[in-house]
Protein backbone atom coordinates (compact mmCIF):
# COMPACT_ATOMS: atom_id res chain seq x y z
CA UNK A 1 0.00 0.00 0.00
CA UNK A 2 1.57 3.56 -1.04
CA UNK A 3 0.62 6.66 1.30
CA UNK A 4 1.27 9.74 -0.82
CA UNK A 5 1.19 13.32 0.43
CA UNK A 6 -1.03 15.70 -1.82
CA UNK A 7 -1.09 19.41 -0.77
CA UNK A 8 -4.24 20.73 -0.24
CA UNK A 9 -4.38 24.63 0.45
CA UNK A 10 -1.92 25.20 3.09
CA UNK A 11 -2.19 21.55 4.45
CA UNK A 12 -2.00 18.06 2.76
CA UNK A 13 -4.21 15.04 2.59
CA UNK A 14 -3.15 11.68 2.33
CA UNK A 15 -3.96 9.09 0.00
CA UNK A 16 -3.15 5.36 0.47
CA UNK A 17 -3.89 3.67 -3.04
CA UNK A 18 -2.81 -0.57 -3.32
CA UNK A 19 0.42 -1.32 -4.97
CA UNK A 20 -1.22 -3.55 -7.63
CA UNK A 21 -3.31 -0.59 -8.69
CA UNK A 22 -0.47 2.26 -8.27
CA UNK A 23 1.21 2.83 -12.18
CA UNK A 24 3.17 5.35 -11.27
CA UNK A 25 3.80 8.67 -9.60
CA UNK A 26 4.79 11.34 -11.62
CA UNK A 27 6.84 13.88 -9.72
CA UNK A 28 9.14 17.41 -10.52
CA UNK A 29 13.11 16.60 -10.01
CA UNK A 30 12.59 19.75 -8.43
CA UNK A 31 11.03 18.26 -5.65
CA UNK A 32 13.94 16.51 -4.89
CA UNK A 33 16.57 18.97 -6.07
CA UNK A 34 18.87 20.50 -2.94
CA UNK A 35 19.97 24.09 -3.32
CA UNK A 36 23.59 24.06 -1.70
CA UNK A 37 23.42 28.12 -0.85
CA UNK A 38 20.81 29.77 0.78
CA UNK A 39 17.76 31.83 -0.78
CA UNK A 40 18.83 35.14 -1.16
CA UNK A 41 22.78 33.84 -1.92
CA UNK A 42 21.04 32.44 -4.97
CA UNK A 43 19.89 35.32 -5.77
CA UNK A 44 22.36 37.33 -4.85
CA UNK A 45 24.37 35.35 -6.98
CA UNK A 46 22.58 35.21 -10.46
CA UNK A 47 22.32 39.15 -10.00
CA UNK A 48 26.00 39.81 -9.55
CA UNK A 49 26.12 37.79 -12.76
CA UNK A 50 23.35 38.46 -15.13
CA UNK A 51 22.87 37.11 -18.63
CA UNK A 52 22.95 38.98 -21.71
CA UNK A 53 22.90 42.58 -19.58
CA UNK A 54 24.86 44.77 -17.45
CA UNK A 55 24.42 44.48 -14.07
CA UNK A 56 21.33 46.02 -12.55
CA UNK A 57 22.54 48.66 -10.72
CA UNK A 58 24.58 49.61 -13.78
CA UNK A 59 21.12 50.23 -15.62
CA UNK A 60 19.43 51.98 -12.62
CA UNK A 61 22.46 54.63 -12.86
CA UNK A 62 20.56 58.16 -13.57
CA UNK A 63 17.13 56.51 -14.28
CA UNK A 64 14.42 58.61 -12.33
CA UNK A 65 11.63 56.38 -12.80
CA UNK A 66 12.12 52.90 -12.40
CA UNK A 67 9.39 50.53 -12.66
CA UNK A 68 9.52 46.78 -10.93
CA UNK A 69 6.91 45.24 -12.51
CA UNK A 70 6.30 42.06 -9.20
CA UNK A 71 3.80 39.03 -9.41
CA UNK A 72 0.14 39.39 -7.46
CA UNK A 73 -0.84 37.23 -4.40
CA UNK A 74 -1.85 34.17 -6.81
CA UNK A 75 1.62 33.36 -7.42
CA UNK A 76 4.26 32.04 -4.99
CA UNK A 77 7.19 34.10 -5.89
CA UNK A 78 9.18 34.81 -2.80
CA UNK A 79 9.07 38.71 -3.42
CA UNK A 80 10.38 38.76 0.50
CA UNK A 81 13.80 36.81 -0.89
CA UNK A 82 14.01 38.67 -4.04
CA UNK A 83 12.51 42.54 -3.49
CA UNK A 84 15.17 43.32 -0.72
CA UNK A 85 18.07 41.73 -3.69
CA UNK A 86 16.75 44.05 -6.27
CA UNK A 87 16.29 47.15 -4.39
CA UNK A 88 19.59 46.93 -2.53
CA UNK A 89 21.41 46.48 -6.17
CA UNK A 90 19.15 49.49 -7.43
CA UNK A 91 20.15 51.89 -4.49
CA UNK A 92 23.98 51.11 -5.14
CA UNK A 93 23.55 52.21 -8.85
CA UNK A 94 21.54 55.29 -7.48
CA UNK A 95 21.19 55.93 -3.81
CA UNK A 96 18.45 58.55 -4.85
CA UNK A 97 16.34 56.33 -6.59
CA UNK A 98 12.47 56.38 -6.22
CA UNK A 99 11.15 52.86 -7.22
CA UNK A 100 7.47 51.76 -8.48
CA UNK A 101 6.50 48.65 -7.83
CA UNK A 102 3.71 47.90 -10.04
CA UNK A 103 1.83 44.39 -9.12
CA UNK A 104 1.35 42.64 -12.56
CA UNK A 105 -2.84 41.37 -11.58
CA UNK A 106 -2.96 40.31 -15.58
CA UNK A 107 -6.73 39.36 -15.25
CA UNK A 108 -7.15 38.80 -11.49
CA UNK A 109 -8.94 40.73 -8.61
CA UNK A 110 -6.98 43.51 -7.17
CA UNK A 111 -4.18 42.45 -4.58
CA UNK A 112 -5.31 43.74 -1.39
CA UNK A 113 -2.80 45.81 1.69
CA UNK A 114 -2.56 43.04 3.63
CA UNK A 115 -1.67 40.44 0.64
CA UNK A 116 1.26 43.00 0.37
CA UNK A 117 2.15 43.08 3.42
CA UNK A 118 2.66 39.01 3.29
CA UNK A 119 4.51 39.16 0.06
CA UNK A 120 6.69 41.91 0.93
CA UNK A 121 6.77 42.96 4.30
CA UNK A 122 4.49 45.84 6.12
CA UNK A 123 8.52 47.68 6.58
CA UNK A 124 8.16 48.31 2.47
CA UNK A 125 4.49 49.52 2.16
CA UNK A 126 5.34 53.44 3.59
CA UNK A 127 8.19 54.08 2.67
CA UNK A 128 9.16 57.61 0.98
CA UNK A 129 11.60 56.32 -2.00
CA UNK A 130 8.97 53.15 -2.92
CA UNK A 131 5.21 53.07 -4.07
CA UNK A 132 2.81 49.98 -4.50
CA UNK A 133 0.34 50.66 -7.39
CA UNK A 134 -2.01 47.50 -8.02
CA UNK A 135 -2.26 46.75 -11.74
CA UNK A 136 -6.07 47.02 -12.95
CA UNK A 137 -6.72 46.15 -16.56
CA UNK A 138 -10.50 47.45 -16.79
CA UNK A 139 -8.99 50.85 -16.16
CA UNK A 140 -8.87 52.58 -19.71
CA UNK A 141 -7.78 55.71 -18.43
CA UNK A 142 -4.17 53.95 -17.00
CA UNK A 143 -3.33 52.32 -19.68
CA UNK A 144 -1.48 53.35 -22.98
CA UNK A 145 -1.79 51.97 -26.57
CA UNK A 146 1.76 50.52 -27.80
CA UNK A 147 1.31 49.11 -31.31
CA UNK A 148 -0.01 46.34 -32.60
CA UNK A 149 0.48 42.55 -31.48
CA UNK A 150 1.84 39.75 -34.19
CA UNK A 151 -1.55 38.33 -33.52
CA UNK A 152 -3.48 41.34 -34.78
CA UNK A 153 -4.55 42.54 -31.47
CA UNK A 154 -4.03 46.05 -30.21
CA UNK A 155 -1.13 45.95 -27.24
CA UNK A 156 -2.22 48.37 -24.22
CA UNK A 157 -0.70 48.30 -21.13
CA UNK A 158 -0.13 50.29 -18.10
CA UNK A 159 0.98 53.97 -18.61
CA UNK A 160 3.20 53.28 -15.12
CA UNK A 161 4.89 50.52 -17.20
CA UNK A 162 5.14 52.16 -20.73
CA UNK A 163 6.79 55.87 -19.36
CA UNK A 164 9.40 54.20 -17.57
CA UNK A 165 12.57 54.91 -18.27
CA UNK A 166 13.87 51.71 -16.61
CA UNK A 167 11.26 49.01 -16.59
CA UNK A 168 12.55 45.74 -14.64
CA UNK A 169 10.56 42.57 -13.20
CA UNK A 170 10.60 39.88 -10.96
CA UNK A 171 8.83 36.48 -11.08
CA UNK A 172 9.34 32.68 -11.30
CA UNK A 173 9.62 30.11 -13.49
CA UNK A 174 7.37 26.60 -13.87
CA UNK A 175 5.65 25.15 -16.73
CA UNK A 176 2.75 26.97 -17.98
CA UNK A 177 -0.98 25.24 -19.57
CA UNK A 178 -0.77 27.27 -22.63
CA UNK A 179 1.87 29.82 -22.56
CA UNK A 180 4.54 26.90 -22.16
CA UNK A 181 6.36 28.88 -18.97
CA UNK A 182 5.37 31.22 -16.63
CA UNK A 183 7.68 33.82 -16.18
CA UNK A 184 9.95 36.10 -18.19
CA UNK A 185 7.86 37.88 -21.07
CA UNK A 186 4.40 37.46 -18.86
CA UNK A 187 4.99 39.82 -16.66
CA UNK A 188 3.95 42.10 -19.16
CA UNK A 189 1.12 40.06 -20.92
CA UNK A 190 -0.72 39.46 -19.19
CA UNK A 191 0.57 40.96 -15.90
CA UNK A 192 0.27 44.55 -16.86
CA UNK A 193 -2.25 45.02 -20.03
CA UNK A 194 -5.48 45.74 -20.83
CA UNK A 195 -8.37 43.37 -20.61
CA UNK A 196 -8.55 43.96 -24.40
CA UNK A 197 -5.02 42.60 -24.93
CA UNK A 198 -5.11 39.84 -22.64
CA UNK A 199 -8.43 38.87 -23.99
CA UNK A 200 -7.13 38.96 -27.84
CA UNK A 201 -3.83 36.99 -26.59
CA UNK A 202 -5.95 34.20 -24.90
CA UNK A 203 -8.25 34.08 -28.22
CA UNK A 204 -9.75 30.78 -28.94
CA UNK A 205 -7.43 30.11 -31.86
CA UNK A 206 -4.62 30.40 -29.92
CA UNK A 207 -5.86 27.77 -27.37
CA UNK A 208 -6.87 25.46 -29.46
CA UNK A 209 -3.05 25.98 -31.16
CA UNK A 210 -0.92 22.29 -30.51
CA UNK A 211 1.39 24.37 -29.49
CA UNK A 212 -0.13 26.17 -26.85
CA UNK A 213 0.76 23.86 -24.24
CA UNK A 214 2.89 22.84 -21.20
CA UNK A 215 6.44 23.12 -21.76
CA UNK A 216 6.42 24.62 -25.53
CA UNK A 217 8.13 28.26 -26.14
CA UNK A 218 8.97 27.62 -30.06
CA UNK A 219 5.78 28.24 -32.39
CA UNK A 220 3.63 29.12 -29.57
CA UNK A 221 1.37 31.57 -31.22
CA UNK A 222 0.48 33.14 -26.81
CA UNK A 223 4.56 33.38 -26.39
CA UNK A 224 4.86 34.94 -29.28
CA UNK A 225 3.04 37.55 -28.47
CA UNK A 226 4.29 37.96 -25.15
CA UNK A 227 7.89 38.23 -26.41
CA UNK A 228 6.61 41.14 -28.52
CA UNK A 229 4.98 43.37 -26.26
CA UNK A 230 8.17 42.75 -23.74
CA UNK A 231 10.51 43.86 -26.50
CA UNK A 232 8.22 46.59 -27.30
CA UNK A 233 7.96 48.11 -23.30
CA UNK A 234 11.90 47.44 -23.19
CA UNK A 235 11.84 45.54 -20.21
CA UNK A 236 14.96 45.90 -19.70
CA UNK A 237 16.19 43.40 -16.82
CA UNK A 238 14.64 40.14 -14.81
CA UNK A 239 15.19 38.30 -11.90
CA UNK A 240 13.20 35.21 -11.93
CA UNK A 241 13.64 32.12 -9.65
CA UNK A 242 12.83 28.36 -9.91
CA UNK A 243 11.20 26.64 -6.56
CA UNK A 244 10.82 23.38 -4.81
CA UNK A 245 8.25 21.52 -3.42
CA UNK A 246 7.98 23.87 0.17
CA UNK A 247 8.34 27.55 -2.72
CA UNK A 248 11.89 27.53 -1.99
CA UNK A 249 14.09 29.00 -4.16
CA UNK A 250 16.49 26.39 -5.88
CA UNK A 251 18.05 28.39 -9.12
CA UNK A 252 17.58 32.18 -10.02
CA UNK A 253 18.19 33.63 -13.17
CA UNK A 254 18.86 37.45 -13.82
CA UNK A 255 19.52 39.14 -16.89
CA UNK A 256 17.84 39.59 -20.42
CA UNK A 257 14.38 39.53 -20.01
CA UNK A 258 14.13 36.94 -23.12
CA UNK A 259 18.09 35.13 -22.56
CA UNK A 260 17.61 34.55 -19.08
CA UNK A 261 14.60 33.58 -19.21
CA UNK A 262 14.99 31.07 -22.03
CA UNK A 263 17.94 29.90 -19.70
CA UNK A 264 15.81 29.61 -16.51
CA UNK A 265 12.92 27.40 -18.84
CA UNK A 266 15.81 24.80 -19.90
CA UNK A 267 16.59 24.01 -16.33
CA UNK A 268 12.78 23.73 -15.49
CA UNK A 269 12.41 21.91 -18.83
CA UNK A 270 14.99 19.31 -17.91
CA UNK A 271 14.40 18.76 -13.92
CA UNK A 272 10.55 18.85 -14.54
CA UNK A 273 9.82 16.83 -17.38
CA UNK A 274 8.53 13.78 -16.57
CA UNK A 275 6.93 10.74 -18.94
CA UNK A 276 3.33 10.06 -19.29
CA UNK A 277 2.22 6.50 -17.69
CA UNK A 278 -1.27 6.15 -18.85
CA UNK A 279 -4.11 5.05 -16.21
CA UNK A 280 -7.75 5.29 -16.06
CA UNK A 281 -7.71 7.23 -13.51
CA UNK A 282 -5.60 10.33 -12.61
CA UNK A 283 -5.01 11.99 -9.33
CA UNK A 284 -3.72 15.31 -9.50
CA UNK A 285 -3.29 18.83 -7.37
CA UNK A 286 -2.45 22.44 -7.87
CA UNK A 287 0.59 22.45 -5.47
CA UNK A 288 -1.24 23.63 -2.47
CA UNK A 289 -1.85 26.97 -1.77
CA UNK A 290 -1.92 30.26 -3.09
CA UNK A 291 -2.38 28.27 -6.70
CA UNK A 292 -5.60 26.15 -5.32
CA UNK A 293 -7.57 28.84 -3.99
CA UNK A 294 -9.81 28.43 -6.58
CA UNK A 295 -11.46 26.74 -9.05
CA UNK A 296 -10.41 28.68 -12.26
CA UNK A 297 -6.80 27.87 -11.42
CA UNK A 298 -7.23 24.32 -10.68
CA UNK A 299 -7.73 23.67 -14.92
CA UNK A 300 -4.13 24.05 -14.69
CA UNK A 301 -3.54 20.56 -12.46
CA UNK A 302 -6.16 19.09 -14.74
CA UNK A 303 -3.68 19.85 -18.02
CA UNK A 304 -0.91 17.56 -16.32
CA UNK A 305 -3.66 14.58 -15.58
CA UNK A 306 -5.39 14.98 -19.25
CA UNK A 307 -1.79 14.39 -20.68
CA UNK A 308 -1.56 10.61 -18.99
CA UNK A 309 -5.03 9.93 -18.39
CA UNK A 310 -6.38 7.20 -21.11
CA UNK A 311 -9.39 8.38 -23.10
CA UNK A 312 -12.41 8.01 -21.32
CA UNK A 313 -10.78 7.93 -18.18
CA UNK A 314 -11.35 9.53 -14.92
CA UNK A 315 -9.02 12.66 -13.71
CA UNK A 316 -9.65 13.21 -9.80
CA UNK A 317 -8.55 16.78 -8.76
CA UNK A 318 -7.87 17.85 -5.60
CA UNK A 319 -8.02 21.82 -4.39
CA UNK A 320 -9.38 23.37 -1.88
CA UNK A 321 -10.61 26.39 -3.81
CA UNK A 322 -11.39 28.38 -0.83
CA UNK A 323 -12.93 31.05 -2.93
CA UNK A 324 -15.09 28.99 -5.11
CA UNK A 325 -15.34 29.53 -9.28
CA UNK A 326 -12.75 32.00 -9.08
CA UNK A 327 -14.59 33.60 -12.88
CA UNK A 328 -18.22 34.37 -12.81
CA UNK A 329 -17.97 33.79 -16.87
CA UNK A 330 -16.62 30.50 -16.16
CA UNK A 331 -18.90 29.40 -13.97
CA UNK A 332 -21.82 30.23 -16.29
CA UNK A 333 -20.06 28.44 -19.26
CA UNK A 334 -21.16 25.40 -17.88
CA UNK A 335 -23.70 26.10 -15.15
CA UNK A 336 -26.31 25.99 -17.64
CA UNK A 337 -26.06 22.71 -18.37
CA UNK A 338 -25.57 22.82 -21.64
CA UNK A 339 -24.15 20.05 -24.22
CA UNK A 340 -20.20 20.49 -24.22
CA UNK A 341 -19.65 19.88 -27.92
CA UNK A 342 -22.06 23.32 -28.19
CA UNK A 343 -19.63 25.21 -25.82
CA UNK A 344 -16.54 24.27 -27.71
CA UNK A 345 -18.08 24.99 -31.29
CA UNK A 346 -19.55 28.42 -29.59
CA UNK A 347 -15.37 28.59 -28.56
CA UNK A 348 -13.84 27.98 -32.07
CA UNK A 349 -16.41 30.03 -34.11
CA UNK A 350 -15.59 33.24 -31.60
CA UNK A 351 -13.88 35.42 -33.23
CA UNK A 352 -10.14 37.03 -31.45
CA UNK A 353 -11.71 40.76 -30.99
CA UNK A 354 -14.61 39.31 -29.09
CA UNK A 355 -12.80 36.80 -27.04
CA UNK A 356 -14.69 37.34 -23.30
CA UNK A 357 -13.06 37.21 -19.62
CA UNK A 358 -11.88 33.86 -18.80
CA UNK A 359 -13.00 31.86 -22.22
CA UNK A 360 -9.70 30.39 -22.50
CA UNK A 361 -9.74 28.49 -19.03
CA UNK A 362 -13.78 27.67 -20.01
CA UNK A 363 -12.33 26.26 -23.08
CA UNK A 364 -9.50 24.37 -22.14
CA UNK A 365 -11.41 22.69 -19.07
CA UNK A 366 -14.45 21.91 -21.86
CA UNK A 367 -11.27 20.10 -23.83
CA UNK A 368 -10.99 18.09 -20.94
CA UNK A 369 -14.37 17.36 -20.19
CA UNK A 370 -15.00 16.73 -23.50
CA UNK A 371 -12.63 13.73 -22.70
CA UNK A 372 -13.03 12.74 -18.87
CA UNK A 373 -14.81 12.75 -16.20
CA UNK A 374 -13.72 15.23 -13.62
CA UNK A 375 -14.20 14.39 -9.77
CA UNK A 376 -13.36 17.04 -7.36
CA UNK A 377 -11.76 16.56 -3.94
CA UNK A 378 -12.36 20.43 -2.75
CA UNK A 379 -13.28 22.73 -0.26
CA UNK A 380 -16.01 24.81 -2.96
CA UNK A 381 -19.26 24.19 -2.64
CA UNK A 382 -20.31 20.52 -4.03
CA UNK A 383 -23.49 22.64 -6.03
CA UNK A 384 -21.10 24.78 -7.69
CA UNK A 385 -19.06 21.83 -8.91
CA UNK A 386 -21.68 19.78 -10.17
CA UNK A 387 -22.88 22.70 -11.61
CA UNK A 388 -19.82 23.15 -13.82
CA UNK A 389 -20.38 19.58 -14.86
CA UNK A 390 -18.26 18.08 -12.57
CA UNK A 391 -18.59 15.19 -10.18
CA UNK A 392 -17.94 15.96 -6.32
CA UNK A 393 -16.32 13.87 -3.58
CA UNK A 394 -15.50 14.34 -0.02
CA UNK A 395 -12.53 12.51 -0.24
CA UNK A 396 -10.26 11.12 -2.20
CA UNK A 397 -11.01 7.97 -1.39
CA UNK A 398 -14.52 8.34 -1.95
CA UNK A 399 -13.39 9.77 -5.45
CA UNK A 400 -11.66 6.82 -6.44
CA UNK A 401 -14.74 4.47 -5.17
CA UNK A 402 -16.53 6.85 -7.61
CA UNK A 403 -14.22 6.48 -10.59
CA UNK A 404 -14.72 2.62 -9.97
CA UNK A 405 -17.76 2.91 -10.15
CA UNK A 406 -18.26 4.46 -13.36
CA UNK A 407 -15.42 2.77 -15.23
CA UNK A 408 -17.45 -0.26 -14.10
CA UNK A 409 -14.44 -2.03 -12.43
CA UNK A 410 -12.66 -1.80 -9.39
CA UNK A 411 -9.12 -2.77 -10.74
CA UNK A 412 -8.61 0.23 -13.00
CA UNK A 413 -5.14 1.63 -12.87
CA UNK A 414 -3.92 4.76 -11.25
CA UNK A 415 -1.59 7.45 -11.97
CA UNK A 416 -0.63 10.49 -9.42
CA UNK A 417 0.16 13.77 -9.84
CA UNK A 418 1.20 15.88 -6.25
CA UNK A 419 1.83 18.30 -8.34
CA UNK A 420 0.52 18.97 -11.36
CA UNK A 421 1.55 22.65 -12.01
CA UNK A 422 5.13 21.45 -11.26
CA UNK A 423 5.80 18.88 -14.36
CA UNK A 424 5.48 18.32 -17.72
CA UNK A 425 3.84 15.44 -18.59
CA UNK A 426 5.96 14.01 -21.85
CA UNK A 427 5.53 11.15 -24.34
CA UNK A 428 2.00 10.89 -24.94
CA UNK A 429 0.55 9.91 -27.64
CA UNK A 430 -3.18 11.87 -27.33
């Protein structure tokens, strides 16, 4: 019998599943990997070495509006190990310097004081030579129009982000569901544009692309436009880590917003790649908390389990999504009940310019429903799940007795994910 730890907000549960039913366990090298220097010496580190740019505090040298451009409070990133790294190396260029730090929300809700506080520290939030400005992409008056993406969609971001004259960022790296990373190029797009941009960037064409997909940079129609509108904002310099299992840093890369970022997504590419071992039924997470405090983010743990789970099979995800749907539009994709080969045709046949708020998740989790049956393991509301045509279980346990159930045998093999925003899922054949 194997016991296997799944995180589950901020705690875990634990799953014991019978050897002659366990195919495999499909876990990030990162989870194993041992930094030999501390947190902020890695940092420290990749900083005082940068890739394909001078040193930071050689660009912050007479610039009298820098911009750091810093994840929200839906992403991990250890702003508390990498802020004080960046700001010290800013204040040696330019002891004078007054420092933005614009939080990149993309699409989200607004990142509240006290999230700030968390990610930061409350000793940052007053200080005279640094301002917090929340990122809110419904606000046409803040944002500025900057050309015109490769896609065809207009590129407007925030006018704190396009005036600066030194625009810098900080963020991590793990695979992404459709933009291949996250990381790099995203803090701009999504992290600080319009609704319209983000919306035409996340069109249904692009989401249905094969190459919009865990792991995959190179003909990735999203990246592509990401890459453009950071070229475009001249984001000039990153500092972007790589984490383990407890959000520890492991590796930090600094540099070239595009070279060491490319640099950072070979490492993740080669310690979390992992190969598909098919099962009719797949357990899989969102790596805890802050990335399972919904529902909306959860498709992303689905992605890794579609990519092993045999057709027809049964994917059992398991997040506490605290907050519920997480998108009202997402919600009502489904809620309605209606037939899911409707939804996706509605999908394909919308045209880019009137792409709506949070399609692309509706989409790709109506790619996998289309496919499996969903259970959830999950703190939301069981109503709400089966309302987004998905089944809902108290446990995992009682999830698996379910899967049996409806596969019709109580045998079926079984695949898990811990997870499933950590790996990419290689070697399949669907």
């Amino acid at each position: 019998m194997a016991n296997i730890t799944l995180p589950y907000g901020r705690e875990n549960k634990t799953v014991c599943i019978p050897d002659e039913r366990l195919r495999g366990i499909l876990v990030s090298g990162a989870h194993g990997y041992h930094a030999e220097k501390q947190e902020r010496e890695i940092v420290r580190d990749a900083m005082e070495h940068p890739i394909g740019s001078p040193r930071l505090r050689e660009l912050a040298k007479g610039k009298d509006n820098i911009v750091l451009i810093a994840s929200d409070h839906t992403r991990p990133v250890p702003s508390k190990v990498i802020f004080p790294e960046m700001l010290k190396e800013i204040k040696e260029g330019n002891p004078n310097a007054k420092l933005t730090v614009l939080i990149a929300t993309g699409f989200h809700r607004e990142t509240t004081r006290e999230e700030l506080a968390d990610k930061f520290g409350e000793e940052y939030l007053d200080r005279d030579d640094i301002r917090f400005v929340v990122h809110k992409s419904h606000n046409k008056e803040e944002m500025k129009e900057m050309g015109v993406l490769p896609s065809g969609g207009i590129l407007k971001v925030n006018r704190i982000a396009a005036e600066a004259d030194l625009l810098i960022s900080e963020g991590f790296i793990e695979p992404h569901f459709f933009a291949g990373f996250s990381g790099g190029r995203k803090s701009i797009l999504p992290g600080v544009s319009s609704a319209e941009t983000v919306m035409a960037n996340h069109c249904s064409k692009f989401i249905d692309s094969p190459n919009a997909r865990t792991g995959i940079l190179d003909g990735n129609p999203i990246h592509k436009d990401m890459v453009f509108a950071a070229k475009t904002l001249k984001l000039a310099f990153i500092v972007n880590v790589v984490l383990d299992e407890n959000k520890k840093v492991i590796r930090a890369y600094a540099g070239d917003f595009d070279q060491a970022h490319r640099e950072g997504c070979r490492f993740v590419d080669k310690l979390s790649g992992v190969d598909a071992i098919p099962a009719d039924i797949v357990i899989s997470t969102n790596g805890g908390y802050p990335l399972d405090q919904n529902i909306y983010q959860s498709v992303k743990g689905m992605t890794a389990a579609e990519a092993t789970c045999n057709p027809g099979g049964v994917i059992i995800m398991v997040a506490e999504c605290g907050q519920g749907h997480g998108g009202q539009s997402l919600y009502d994709t489904f809620a309605g009940g209606r037939d899911k080969n409707e939804i996706m045709k509605q999908f394909l046949d919308t045209p880019m310019e009137k792409t709506i708020p949070d399609q692309w998740e509706a989409q790709i989790l109506c790619r996998i429903l289309l496919k499996h049956k969903v259970i959830m393991v999950t703190g939301a509301p069981e109503s709400m799940v089966r309302d987004m045509q998905m089944d809902y279980a108290e446990s995992v346990e009682k999830a698996i007795r379910m899967a049996d159930a409806y596969l019709g045998k109580t045998d079926a093999g079984i695949t898990v994910i811990p997870d499933g925003v950590s790996v990419i899922v290689r070697n399949t054949k669907k």
